[in-house]
Protein backbone atom coordinates (compact mmCIF):
# COMPACT_ATOMS: atom_id res chain seq x y z
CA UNK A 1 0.00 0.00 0.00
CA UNK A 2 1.32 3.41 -0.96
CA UNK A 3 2.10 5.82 2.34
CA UNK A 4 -1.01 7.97 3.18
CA UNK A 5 -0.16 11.39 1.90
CA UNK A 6 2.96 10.48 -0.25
CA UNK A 7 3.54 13.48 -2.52
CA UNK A 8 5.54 13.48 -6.03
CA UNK A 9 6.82 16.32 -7.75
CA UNK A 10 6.56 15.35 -11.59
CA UNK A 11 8.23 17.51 -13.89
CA UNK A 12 7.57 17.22 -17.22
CA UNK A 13 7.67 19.52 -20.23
CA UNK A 14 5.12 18.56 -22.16
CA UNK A 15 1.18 19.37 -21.00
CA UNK A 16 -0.28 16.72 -22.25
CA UNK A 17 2.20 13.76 -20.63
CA UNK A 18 2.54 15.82 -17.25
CA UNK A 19 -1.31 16.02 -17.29
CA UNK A 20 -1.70 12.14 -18.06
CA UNK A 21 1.34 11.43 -15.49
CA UNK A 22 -0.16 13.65 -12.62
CA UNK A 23 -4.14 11.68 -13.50
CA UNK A 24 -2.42 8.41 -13.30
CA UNK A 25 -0.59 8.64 -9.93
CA UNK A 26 -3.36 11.21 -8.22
CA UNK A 27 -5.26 7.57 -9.21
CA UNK A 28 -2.67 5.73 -7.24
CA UNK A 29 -3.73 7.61 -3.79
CA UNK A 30 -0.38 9.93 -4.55
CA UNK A 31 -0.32 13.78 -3.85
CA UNK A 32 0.94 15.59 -6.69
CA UNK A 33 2.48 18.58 -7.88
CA UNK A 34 3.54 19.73 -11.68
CA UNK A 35 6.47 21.30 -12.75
CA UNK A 36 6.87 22.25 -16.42
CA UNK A 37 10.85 22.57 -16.74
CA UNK A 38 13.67 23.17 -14.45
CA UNK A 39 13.31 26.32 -12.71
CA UNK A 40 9.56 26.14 -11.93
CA UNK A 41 10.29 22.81 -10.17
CA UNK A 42 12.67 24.31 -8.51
CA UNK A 43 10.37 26.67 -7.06
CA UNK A 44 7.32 24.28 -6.11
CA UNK A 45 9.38 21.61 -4.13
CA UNK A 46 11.34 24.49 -1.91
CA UNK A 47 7.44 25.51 -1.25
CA UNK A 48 6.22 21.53 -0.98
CA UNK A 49 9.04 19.46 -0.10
CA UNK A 50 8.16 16.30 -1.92
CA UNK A 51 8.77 13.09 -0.65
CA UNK A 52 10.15 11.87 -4.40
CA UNK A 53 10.78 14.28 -7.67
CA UNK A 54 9.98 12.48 -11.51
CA UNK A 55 11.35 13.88 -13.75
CA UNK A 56 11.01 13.61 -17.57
CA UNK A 57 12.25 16.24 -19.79
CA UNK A 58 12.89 16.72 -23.56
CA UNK A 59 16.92 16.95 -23.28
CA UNK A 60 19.58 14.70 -23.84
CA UNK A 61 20.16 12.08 -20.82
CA UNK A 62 22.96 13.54 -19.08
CA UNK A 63 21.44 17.12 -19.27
CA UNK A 64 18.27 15.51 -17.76
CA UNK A 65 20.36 13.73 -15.25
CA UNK A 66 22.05 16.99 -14.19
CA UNK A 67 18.78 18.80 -14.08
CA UNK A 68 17.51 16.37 -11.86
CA UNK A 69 20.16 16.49 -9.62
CA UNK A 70 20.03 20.63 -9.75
CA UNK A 71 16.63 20.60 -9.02
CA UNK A 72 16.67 18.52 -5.38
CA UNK A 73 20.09 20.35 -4.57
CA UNK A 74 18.72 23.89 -5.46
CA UNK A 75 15.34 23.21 -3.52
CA UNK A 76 17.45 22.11 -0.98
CA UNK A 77 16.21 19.02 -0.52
CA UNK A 78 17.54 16.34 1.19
CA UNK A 79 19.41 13.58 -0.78
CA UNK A 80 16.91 11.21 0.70
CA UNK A 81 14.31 12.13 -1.60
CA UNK A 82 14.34 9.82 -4.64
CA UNK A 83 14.60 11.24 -8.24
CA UNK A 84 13.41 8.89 -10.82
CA UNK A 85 14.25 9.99 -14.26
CA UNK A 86 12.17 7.98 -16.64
CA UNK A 87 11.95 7.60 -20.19
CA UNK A 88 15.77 8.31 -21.07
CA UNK A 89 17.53 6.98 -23.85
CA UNK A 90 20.48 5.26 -23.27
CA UNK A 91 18.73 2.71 -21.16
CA UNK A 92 16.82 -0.37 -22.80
CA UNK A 93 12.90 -0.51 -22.75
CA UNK A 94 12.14 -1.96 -18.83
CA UNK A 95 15.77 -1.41 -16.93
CA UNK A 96 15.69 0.07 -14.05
CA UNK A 97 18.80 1.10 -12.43
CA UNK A 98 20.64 3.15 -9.87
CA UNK A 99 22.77 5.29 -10.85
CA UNK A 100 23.81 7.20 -7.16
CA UNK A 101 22.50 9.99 -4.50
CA UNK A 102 19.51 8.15 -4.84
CA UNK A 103 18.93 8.87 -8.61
CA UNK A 104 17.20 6.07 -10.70
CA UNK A 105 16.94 5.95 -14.36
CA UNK A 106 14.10 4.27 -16.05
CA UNK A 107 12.76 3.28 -19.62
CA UNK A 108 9.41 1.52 -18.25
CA UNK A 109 7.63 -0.70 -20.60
CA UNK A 110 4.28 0.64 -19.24
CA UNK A 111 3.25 2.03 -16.10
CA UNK A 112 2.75 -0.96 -13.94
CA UNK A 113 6.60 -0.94 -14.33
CA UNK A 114 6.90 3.03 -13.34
CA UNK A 115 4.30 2.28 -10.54
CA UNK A 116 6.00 -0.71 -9.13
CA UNK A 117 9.26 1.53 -8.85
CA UNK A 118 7.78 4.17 -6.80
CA UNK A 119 5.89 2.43 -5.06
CA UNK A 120 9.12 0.43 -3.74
CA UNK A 121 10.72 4.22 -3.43
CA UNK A 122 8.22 5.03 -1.53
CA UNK A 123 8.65 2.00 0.87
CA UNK A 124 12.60 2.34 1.27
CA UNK A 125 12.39 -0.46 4.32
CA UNK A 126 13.13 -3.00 1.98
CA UNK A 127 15.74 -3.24 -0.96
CA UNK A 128 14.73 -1.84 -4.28
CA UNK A 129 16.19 -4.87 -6.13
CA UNK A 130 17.57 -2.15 -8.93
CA UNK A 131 20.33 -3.64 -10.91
CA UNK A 132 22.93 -1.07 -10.64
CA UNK A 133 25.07 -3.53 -13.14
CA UNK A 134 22.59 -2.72 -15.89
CA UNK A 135 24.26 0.80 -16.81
CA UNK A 136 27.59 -1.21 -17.38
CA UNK A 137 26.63 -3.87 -19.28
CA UNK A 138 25.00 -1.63 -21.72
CA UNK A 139 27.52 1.21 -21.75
CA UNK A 140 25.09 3.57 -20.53
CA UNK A 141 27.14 5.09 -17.73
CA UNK A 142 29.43 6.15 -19.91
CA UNK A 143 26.24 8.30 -22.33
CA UNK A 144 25.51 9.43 -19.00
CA UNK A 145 28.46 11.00 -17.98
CA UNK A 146 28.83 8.54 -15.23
CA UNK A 147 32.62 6.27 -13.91
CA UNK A 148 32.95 2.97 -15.19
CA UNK A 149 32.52 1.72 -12.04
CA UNK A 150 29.24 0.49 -10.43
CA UNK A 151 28.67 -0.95 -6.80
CA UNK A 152 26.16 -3.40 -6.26
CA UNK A 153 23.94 -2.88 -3.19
């Protein structure tokens, strides 16, 4: 069960998507608020605090990574709060994967897959079960701008 009162931040630049995103997860019991790019999201979690930012924005992956990062940081935020970037290229159709600071990328093949994610977020009592190995066997740490490395959890 999803925690009574759970609020997401979902920043998204498109109207249409954001609108869909916010209708599916305000479905899911979730509060949520809307950003439409970087600076307005910003702005509404340093006035909401949410308890996890998604973020999906129209850039290349490592821009959207940084942005995602800039955006808890700036709202000053604690690095507690889970960003989920979802939808980036780079990253095969249903990986999920860790990539640090508690920052997950995602390319979910629907949104049971998105909603079984945060819901585990959301839950952090138990292991996520991401596989952090994912970004090396497909190269995709280095597109995102990431080491070589990875630690397993």
């Amino acid at each position: 069960m999803i925690r009574s009162g759970a609020l997401i931040l979902v920043v998204q630049d498109v109207e249409e998507t954001r609108d869909g995103i916010e209708a599916l997860l305000l479905a899911d019991g979730y509060r949520v608020d809307t950003a439409r790019d970087e600076k307005d999201a910003v702005m509404r979690a340093q006035r909401s605090y949410p308890d996890l930012i998604l973020v999906n924005l129209g850039q290349v992956a490592v821009e959207v990574i940084a942005a995602a990062r800039r955006i808890r940081a700036r709202a000053e935020l604690s690095e507690e709060v889970p960003v989920v970037i979802f939808c980036v290229d780079g990253v095969g159709e249903g990986v999920e994967v860790e990539i640090g600071q508690k920052v997950y990328v995602t390319r979910p093949d629907n949104f049971n897959q998105l909603r079984g994610l945060l819901g585990r977020l959301m839950h952090r009592a138990s292991p996520c079960g991401l596989d952090v190995r994912a970004l090396s066997r497909t190269g995709a740490r280095t597109r995102f701008g990431l080491p070589d490395s990875t630690h397993t959890r």
